[in-house]
N, C-alpha and C. Protein backbone atom coordinates (compact mmCIF):
# COMPACT_ATOMS: atom_id res chain seq x y z
N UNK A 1 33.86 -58.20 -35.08
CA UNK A 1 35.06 -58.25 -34.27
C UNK A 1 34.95 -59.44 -33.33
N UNK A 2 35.95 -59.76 -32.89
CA UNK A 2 36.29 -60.90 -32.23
C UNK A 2 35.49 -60.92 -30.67
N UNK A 3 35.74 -61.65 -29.94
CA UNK A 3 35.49 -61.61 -28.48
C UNK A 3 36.79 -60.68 -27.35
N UNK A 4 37.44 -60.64 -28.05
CA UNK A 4 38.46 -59.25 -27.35
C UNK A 4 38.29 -58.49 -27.45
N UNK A 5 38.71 -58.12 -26.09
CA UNK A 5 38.25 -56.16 -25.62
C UNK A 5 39.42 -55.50 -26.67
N UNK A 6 38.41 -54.70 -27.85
CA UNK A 6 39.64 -54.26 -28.50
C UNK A 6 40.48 -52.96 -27.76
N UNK A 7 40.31 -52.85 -26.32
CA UNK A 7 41.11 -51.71 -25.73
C UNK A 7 42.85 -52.57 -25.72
N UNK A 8 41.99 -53.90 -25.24
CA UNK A 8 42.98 -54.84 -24.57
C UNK A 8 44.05 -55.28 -25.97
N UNK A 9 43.49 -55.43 -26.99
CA UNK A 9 44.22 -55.25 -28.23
C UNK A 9 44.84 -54.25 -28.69
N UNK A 10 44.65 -52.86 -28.15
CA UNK A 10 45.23 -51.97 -29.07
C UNK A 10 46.67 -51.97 -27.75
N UNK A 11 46.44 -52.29 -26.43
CA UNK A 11 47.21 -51.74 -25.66
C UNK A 11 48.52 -52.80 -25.40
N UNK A 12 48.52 -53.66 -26.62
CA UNK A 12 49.55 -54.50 -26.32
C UNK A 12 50.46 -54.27 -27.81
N UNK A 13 51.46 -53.44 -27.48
CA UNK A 13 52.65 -53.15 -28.51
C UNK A 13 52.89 -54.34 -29.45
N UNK A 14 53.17 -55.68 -28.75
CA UNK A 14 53.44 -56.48 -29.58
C UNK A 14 52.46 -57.10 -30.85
N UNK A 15 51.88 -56.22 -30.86
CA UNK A 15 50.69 -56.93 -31.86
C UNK A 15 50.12 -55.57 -33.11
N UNK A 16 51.01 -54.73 -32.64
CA UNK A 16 50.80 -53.44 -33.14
C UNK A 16 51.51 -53.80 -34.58
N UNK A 17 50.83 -53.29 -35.39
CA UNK A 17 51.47 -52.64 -36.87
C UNK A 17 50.34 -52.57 -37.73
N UNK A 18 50.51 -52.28 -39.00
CA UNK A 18 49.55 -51.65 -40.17
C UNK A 18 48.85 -53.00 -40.64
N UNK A 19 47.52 -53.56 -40.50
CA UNK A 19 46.10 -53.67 -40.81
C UNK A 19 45.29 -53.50 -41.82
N UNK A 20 44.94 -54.24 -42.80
CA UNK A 20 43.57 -54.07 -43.63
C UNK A 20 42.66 -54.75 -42.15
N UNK A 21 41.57 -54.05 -42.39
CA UNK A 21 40.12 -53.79 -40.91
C UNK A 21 38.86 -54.39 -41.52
N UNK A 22 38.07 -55.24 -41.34
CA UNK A 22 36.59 -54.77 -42.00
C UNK A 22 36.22 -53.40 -41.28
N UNK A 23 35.53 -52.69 -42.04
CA UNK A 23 35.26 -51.20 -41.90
C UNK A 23 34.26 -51.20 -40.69
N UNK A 24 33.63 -52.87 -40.69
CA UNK A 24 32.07 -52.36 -39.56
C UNK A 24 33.36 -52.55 -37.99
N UNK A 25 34.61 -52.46 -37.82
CA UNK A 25 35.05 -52.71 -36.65
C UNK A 25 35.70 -51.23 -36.44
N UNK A 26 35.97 -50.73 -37.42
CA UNK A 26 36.74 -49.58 -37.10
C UNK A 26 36.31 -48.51 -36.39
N UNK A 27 34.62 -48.40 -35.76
CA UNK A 27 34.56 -47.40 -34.90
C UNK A 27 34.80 -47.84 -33.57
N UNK A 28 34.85 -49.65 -33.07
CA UNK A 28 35.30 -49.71 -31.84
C UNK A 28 36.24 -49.69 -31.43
N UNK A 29 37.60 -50.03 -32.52
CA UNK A 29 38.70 -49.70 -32.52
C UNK A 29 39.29 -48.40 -32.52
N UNK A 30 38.48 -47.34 -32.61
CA UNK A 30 38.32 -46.17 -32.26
C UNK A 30 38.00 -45.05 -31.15
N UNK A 31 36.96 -46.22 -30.54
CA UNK A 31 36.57 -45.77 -29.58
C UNK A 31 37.71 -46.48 -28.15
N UNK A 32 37.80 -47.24 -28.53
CA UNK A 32 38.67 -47.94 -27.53
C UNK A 32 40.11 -47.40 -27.26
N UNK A 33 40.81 -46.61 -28.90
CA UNK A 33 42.02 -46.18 -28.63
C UNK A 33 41.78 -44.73 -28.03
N UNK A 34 40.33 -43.92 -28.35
CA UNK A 34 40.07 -42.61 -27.13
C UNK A 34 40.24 -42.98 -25.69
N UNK A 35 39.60 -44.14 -25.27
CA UNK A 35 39.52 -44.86 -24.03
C UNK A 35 40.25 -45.08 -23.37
N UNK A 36 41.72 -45.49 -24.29
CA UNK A 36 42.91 -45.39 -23.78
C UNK A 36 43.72 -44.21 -23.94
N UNK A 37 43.24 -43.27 -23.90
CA UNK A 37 44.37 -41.92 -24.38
C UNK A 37 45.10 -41.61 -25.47
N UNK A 38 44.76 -42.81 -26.17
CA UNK A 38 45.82 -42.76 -27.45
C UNK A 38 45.71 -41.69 -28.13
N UNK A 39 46.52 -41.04 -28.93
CA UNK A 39 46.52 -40.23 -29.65
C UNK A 39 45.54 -41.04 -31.56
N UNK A 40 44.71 -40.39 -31.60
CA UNK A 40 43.94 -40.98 -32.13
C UNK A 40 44.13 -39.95 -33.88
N UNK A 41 44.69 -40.66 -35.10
CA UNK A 41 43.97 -40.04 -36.34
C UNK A 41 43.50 -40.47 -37.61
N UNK A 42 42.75 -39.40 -37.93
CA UNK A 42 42.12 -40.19 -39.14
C UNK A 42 42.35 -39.07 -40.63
N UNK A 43 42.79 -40.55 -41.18
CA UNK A 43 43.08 -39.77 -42.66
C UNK A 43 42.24 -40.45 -43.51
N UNK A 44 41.78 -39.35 -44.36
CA UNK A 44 40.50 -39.37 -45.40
C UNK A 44 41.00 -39.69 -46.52
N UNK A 45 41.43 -41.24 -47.15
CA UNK A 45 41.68 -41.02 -48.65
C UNK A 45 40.99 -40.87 -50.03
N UNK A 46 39.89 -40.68 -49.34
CA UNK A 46 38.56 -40.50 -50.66
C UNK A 46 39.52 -39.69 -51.37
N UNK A 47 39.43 -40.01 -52.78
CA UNK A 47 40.08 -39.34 -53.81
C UNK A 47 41.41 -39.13 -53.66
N UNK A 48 42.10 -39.28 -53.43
CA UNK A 48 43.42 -39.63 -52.52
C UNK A 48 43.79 -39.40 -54.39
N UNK A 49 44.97 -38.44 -54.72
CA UNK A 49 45.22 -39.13 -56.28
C UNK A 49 46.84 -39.21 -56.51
N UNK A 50 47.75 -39.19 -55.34
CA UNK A 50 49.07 -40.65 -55.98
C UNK A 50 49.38 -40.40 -53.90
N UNK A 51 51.16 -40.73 -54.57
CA UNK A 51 52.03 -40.74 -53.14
C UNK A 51 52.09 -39.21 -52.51
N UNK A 52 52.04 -38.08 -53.07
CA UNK A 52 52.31 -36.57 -52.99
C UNK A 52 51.21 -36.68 -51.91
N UNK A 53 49.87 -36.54 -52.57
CA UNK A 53 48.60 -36.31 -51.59
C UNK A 53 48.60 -37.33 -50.38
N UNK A 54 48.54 -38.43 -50.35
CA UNK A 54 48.65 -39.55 -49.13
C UNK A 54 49.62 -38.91 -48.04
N UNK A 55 50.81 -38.51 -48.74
CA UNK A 55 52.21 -37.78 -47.72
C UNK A 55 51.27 -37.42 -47.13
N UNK A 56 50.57 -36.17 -47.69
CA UNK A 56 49.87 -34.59 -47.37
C UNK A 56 48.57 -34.73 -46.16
N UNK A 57 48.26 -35.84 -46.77
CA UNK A 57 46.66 -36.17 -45.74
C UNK A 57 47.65 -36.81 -44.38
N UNK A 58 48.45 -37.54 -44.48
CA UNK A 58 48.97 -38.40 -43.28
C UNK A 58 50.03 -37.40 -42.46
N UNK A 59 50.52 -36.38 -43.53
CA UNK A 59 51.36 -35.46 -42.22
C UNK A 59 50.06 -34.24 -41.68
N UNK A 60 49.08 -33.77 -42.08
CA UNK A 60 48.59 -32.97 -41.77
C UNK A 60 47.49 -34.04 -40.14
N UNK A 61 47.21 -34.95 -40.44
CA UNK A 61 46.40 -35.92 -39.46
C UNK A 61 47.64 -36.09 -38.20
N UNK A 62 48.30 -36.62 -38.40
CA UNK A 62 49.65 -36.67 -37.02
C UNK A 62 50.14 -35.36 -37.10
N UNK A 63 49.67 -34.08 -37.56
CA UNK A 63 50.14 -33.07 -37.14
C UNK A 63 52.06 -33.01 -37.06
N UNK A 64 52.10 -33.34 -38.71
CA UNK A 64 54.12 -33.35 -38.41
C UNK A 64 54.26 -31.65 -38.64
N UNK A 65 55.11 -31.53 -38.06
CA UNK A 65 56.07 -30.44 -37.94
C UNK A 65 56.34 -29.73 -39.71
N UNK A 66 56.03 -28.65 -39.96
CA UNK A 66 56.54 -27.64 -41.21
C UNK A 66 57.96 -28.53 -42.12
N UNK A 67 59.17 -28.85 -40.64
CA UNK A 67 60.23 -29.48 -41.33
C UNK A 67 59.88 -30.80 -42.09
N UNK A 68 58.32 -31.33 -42.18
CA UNK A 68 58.12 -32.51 -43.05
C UNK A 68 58.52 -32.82 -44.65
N UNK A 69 59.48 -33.23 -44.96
CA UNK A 69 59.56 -33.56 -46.44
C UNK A 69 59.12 -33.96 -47.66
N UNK A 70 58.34 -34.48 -46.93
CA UNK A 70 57.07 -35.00 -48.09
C UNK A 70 57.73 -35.95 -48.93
N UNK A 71 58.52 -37.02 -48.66
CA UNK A 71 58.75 -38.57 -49.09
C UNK A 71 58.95 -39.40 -48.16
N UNK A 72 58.99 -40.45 -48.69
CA UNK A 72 59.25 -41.53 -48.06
C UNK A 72 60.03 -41.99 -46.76
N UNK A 73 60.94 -41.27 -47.14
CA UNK A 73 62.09 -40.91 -46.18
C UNK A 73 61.87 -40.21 -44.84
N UNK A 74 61.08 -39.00 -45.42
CA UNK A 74 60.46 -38.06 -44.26
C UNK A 74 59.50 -38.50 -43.12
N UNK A 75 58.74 -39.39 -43.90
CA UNK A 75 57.72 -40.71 -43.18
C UNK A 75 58.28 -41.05 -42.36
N UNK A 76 58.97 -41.79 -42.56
CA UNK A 76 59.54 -42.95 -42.16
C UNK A 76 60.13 -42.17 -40.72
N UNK A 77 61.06 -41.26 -40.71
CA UNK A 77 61.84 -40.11 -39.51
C UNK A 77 60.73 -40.07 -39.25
N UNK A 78 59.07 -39.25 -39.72
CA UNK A 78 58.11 -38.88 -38.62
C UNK A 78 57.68 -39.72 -37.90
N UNK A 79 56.84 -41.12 -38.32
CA UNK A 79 55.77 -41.65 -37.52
C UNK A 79 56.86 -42.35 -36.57
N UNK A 80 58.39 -42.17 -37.00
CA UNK A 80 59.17 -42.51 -35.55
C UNK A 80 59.47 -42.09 -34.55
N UNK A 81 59.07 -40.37 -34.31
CA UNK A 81 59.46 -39.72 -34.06
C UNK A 81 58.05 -38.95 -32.88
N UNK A 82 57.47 -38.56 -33.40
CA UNK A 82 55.89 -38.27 -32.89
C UNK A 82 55.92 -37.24 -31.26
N UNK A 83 57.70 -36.55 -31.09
CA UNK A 83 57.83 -36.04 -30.30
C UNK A 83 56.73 -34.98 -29.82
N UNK A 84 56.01 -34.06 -31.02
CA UNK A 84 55.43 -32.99 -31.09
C UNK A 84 53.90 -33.28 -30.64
N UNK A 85 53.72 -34.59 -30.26
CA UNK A 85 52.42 -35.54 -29.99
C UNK A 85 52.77 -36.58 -29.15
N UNK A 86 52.59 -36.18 -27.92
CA UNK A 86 53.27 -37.21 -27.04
C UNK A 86 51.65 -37.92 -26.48
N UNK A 87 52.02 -39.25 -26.55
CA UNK A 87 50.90 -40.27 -26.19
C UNK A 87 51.38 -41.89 -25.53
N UNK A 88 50.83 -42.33 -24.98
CA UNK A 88 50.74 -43.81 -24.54
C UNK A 88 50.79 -44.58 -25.48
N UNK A 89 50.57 -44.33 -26.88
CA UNK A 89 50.19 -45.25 -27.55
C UNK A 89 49.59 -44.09 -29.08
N UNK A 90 49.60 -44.65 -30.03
CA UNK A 90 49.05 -43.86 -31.44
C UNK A 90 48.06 -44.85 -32.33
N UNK A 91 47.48 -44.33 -32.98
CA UNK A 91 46.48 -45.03 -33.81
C UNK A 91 46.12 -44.65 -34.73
N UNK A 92 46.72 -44.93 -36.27
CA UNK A 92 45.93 -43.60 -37.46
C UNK A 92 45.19 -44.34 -38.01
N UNK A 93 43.99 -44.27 -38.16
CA UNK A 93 43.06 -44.80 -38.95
C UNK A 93 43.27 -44.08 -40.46
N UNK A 94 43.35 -44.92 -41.79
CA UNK A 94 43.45 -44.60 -42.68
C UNK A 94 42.35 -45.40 -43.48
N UNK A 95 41.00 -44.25 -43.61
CA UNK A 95 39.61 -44.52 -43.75
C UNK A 95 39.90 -44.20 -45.37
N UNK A 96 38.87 -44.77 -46.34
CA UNK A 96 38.66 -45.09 -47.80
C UNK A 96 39.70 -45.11 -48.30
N UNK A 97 41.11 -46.35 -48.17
CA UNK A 97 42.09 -46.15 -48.99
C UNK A 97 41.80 -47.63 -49.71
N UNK A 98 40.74 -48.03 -49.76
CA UNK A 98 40.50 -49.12 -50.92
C UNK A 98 41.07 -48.74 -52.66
N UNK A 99 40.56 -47.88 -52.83
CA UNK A 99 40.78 -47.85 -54.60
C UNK A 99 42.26 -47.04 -54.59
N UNK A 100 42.52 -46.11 -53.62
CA UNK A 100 43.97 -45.40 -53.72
C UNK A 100 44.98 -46.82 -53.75
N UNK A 101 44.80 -47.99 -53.03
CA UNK A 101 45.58 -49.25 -52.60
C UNK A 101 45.65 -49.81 -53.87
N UNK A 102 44.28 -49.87 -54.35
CA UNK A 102 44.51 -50.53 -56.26
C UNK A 102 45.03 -49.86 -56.75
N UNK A 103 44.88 -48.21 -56.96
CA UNK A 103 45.50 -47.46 -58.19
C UNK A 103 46.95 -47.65 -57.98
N UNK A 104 47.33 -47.74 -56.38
CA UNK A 104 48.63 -47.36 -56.25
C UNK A 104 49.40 -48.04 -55.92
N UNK A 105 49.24 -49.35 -56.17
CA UNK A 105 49.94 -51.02 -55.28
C UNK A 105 50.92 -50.67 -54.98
N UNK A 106 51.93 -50.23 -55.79
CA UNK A 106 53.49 -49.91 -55.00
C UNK A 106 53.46 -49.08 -54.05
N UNK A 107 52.93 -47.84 -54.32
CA UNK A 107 52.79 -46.69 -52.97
C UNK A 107 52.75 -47.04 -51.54
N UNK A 108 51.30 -47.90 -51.88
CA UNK A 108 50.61 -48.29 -50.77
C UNK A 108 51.07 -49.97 -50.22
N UNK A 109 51.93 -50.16 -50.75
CA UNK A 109 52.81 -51.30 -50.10
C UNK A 109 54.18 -50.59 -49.09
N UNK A 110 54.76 -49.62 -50.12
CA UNK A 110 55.31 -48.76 -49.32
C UNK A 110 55.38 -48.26 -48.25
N UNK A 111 53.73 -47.64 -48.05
CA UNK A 111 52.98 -47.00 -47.17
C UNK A 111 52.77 -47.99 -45.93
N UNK A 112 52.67 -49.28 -46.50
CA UNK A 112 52.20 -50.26 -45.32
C UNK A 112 53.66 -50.78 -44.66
N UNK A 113 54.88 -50.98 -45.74
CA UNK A 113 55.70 -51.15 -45.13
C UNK A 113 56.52 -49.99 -43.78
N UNK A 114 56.42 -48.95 -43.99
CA UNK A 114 57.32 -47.78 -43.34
C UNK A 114 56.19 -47.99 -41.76
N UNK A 115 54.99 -48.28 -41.82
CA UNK A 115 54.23 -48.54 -40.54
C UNK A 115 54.12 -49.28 -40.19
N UNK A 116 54.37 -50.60 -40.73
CA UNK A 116 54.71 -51.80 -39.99
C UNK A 116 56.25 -51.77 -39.13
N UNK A 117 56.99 -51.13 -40.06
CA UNK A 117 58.62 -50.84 -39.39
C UNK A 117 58.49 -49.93 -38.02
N UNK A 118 57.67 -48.80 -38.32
CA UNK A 118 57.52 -48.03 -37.33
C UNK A 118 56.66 -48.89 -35.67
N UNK A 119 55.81 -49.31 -35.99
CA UNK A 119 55.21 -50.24 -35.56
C UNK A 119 56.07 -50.90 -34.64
N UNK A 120 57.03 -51.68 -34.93
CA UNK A 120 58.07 -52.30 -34.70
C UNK A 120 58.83 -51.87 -33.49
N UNK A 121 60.02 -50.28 -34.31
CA UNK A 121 60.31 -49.57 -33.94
C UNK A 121 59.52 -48.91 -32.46
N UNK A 122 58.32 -48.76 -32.31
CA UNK A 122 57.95 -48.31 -31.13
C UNK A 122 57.78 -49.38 -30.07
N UNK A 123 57.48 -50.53 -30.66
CA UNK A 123 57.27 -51.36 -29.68
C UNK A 123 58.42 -51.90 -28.45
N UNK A 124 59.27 -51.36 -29.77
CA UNK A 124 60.30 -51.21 -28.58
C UNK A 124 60.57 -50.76 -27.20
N UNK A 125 59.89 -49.50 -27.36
CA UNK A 125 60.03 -48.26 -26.34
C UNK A 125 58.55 -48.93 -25.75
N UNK A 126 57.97 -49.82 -26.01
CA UNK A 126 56.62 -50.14 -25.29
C UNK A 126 55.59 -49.34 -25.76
N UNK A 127 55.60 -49.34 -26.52
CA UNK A 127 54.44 -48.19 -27.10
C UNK A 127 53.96 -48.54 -28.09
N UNK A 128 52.60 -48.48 -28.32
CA UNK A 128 51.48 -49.32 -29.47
C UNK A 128 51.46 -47.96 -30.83
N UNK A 129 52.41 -48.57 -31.88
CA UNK A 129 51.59 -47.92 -32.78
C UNK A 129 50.92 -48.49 -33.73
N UNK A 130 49.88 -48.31 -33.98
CA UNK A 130 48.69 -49.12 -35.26
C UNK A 130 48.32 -48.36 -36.19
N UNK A 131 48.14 -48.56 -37.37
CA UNK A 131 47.96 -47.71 -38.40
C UNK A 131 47.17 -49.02 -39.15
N UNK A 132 45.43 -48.09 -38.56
CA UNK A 132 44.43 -49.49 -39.38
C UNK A 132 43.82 -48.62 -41.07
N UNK A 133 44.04 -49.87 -41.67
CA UNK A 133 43.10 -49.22 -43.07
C UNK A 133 41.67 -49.95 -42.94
N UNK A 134 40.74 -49.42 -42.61
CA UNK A 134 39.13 -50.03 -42.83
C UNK A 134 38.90 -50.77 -43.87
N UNK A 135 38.17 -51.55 -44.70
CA UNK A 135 37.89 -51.88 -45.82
C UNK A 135 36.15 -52.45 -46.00
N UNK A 136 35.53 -51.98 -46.46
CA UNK A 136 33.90 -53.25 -46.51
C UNK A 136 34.39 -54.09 -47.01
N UNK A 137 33.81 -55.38 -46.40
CA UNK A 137 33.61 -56.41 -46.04
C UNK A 137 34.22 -57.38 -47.37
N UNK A 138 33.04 -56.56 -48.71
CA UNK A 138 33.87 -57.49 -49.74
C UNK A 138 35.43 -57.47 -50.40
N UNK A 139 35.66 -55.76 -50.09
CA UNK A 139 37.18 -55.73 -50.45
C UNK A 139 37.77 -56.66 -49.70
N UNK A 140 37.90 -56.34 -48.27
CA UNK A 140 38.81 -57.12 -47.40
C UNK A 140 38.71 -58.69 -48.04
N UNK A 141 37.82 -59.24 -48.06
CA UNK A 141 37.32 -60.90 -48.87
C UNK A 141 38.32 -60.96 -49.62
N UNK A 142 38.36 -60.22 -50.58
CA UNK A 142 38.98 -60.46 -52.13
C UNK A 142 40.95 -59.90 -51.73
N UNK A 143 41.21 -59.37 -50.49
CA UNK A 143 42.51 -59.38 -50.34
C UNK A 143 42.85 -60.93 -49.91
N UNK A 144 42.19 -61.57 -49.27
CA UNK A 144 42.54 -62.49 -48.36
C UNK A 144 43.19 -63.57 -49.74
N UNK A 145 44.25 -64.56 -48.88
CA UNK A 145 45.16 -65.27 -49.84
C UNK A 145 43.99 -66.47 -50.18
């Protein structure tokens, strides 16, 4: 990680949105969004196997509401929404979604787009949302252009 206090990074909205991470940064970026109060989660995609399960792991981690729909659509209304989880700021870490990202390029473009929007969307209201995906070292390499 860089020479910035990553508190000082997570706490500036304008810089907020969805992230490929090298994985060795993601526990200070973790620790830093506890530090700040953020509402902090982590979704497990080990074995992750399409868009159905990803919904399932990412509404059960932000804790959405029963009324969750489970598409795209429903996403998109929740991580805008986050009434039922009120915070300064949000942070979902979305830990081992390396091979779910290959199996599922469209999904998970999807996935990156609706949190970058959201992202957006909050920054409005002044409020940081980040949604980091970790990666080791050589995946992240082999995304880069």
């Amino acid at each position: 990680m860089s020479a910035i206090d990553p508190r000082e990074l997570l706490a500036d909205p304008a810089q907020a949105g969805a992230y490929f991470i090298d994985a060795r940064d993601a526990r200070a970026l973790a620790d830093a969004a506890t530090e700040l109060e953020f509402a902090l989660a982590r979704v497990d995609f080990s074995d992750c196997t399409g868009k159905d399960d990803a919904l399932e792991r990412i509404a059960r981690a932000l804790r959405f509401p029963d009324w969750f729909g489970g598409n795209w659509d429903a996403l998109n209304d929740s991580v805008n929404d986050l009434s039922w989880w009120p915070a300064p700021g949000y942070v979902l870490l979305i830990e081992h979604a390396g091979a779910w990202q290959a199996q599922h390029s469209d999904d998970a473009a999807t996935l990156i787009e609706i949190l970058n929007d959201a992202a957006q969307d909050w920054a409005k209201a002044r409020t940081a949302f980040w949604a980091l995906l970790p990666l080791p070292q050589a995946e992240l390499a082999q995304m880069a252009p």
